[in-house]
Protein backbone atom coordinates (compact mmCIF):
# COMPACT_ATOMS: atom_id res chain seq x y z
CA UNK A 1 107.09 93.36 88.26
CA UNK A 2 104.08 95.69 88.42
CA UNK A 3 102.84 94.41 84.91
CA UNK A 4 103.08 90.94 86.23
CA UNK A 5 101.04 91.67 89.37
CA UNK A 6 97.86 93.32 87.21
CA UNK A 7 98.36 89.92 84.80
CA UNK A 8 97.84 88.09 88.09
CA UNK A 9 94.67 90.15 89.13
CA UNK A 10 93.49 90.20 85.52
CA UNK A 11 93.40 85.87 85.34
CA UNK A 12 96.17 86.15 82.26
CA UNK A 13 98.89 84.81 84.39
CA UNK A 14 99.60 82.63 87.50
CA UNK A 15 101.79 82.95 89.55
CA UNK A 16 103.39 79.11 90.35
CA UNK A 17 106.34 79.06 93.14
CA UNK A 18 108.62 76.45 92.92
CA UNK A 19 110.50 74.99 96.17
CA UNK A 20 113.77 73.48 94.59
CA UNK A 21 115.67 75.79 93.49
CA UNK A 22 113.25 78.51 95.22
CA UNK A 23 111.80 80.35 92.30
CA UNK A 24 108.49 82.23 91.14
CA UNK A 25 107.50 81.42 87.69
CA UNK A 26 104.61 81.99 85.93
CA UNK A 27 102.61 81.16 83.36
CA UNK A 28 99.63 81.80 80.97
CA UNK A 29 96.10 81.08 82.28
CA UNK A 30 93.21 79.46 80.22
CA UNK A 31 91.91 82.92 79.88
CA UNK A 32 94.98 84.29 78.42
CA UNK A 33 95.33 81.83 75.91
CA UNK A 34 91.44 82.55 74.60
CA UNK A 35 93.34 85.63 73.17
CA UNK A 36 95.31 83.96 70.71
CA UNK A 37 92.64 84.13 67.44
CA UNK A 38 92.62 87.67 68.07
CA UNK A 39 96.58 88.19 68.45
CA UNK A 40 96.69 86.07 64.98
CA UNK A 41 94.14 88.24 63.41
CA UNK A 42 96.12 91.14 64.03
CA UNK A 43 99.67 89.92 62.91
CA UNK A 44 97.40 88.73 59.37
CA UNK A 45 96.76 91.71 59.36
CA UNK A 46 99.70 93.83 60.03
CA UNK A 47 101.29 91.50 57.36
CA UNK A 48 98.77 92.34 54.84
CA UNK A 49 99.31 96.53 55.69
CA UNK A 50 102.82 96.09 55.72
CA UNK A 51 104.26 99.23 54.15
């Protein structure tokens, strides 16, 4: 829960609450997705220095 609240403050995540059923989801922000060239870039690469 605590990692969820600093993704809130942080812009990665927001925090959406539903009324039927009564829920909290969340989901990725904008921001958050801006990440994903780098996150690919370092799966290429932990592919290519697989031991």
């Amino acid at each position: 829960m605590v990692k969820l609240v600093s993704s809130t403050k942080n812009g990665l995540v927001n925090r959406c609450l539903n009324d039927n059923p009564v829920r909290i989801d969340y989901e990725i922000t904008d921001y958050c997705r801006s990440f994903q060239p780098i996150i690919d870039l370092m799966i290429e690469w932990g592919k290519r220095h697989r031991e």
